[in-house]
Every structure is written in C-alpha cells, then in structure tokens.
Protein backbone atom coordinates (compact mmCIF):
# COMPACT_ATOMS: atom_id res chain seq x y z
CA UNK A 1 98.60 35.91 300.09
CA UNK A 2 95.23 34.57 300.15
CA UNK A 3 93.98 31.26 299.04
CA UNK A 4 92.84 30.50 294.86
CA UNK A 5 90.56 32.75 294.14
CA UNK A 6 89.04 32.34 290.41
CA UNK A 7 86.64 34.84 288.66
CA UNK A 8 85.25 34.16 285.15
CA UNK A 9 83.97 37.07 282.69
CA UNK A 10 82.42 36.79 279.48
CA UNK A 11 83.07 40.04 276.91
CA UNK A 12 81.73 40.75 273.89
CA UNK A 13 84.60 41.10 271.62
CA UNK A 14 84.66 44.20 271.06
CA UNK A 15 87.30 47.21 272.50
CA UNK A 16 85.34 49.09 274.59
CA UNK A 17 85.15 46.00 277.15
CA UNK A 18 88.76 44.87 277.47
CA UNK A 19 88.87 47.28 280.47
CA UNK A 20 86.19 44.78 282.45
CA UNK A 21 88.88 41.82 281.54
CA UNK A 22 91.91 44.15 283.00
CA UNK A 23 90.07 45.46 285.94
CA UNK A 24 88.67 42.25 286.77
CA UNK A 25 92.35 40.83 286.59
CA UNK A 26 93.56 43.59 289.21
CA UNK A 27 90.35 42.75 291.47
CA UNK A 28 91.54 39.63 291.73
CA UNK A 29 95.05 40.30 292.43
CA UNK A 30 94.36 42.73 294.84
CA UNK A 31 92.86 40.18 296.89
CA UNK A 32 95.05 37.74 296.75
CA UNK A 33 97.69 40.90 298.11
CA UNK A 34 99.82 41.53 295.03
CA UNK A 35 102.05 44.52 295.15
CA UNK A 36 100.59 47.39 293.19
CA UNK A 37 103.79 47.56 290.63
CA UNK A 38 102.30 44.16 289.63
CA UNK A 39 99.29 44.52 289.38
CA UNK A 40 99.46 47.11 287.10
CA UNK A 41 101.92 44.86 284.87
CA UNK A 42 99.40 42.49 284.72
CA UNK A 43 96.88 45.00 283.50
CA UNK A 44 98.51 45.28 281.08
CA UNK A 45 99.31 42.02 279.71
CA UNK A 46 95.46 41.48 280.33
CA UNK A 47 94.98 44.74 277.96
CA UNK A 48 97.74 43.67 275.53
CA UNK A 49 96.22 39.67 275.71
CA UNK A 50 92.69 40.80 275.01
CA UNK A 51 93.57 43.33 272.37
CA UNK A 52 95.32 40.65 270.37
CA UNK A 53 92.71 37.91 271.05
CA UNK A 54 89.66 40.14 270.10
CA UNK A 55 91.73 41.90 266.56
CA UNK A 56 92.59 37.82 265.34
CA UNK A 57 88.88 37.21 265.96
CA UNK A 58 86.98 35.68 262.71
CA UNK A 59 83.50 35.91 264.71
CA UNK A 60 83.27 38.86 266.80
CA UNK A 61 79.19 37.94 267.79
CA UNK A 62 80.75 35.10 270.01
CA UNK A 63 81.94 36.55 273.16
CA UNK A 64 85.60 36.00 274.64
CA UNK A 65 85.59 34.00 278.50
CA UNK A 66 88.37 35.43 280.49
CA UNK A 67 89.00 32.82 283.93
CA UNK A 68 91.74 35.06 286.40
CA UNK A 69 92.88 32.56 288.79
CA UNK A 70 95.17 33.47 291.77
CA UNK A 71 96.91 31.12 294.01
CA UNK A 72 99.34 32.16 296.90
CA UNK A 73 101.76 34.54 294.65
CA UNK A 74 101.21 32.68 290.93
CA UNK A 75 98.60 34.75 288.76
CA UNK A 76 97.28 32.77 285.13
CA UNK A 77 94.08 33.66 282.71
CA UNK A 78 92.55 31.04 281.07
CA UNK A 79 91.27 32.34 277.24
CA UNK A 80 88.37 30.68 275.78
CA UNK A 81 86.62 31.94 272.49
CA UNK A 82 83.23 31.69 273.53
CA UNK A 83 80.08 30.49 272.16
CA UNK A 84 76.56 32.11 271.24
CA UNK A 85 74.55 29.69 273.14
C-alpha cells in the first residue's frame, strides 16, 4: 500500500453525479492497492452514502464536498454539505 493519498470533489446534489463521488472513491483506492472485491464494496457504500446524503438534502443548489482519504490499508470519506460561495 501506498502512502495517504486524499482527493476532494465537489457535486452538485443531484443523482446523476454520485457516480463522480464512487469512481473517484475507487481511483483512490486503486492507488493505494486495494483488492478489487473492496473496492467495489466501497463503491458502493460511496453510492449508498451519497444517495442518502443528497435525498435528506433541504438545499439541493449547495453542492455536497466528498474528501476520499487512503492511508496504508484504512479507507474514510469526509462529508461536508457545501456552500454556494
């Protein structure tokens, strides 16, 4: 396994993009050498964690910032509502 690797995308909150949040996810874990069985459980929990996040929303014009951080074999996403700024 590599060393941390973090990416950070910004969706609108809207469907069509959680795939962007997923595949970003499995970039990420790719690189870092994950097996492939887990990185397509991660996918999705990504799809399944942005799905929920984006159907709760009360402002969907504020876009949802997705952090995928990978460090030796420990995967985590960081969930932040966004701004319109």
């Amino acid at each position: 396994m590599g060393a941390t690797e973090r990416v950070d995308v910004t969706i609108p909150k809207r469907p069509e993009f959680v795939s962007v949040a997923r595949l970003t996810a499995a970039a990420v874990a790719g690189r870092q050498g994950f097996a492939f069985d887990e990185i397509e459980d991660l996918k999705i929990a990504v799809s399944e964690a942005c799905t929920l996040l984006i159907r709760a929303a009360t402002d969907t014009s504020a876009p949802l910032r997705i952090a995928s951080c990978c460090a030796g074999t420990s995967w985590r996403c960081l969930w932040r509502p966004g701004s319109r700024a």
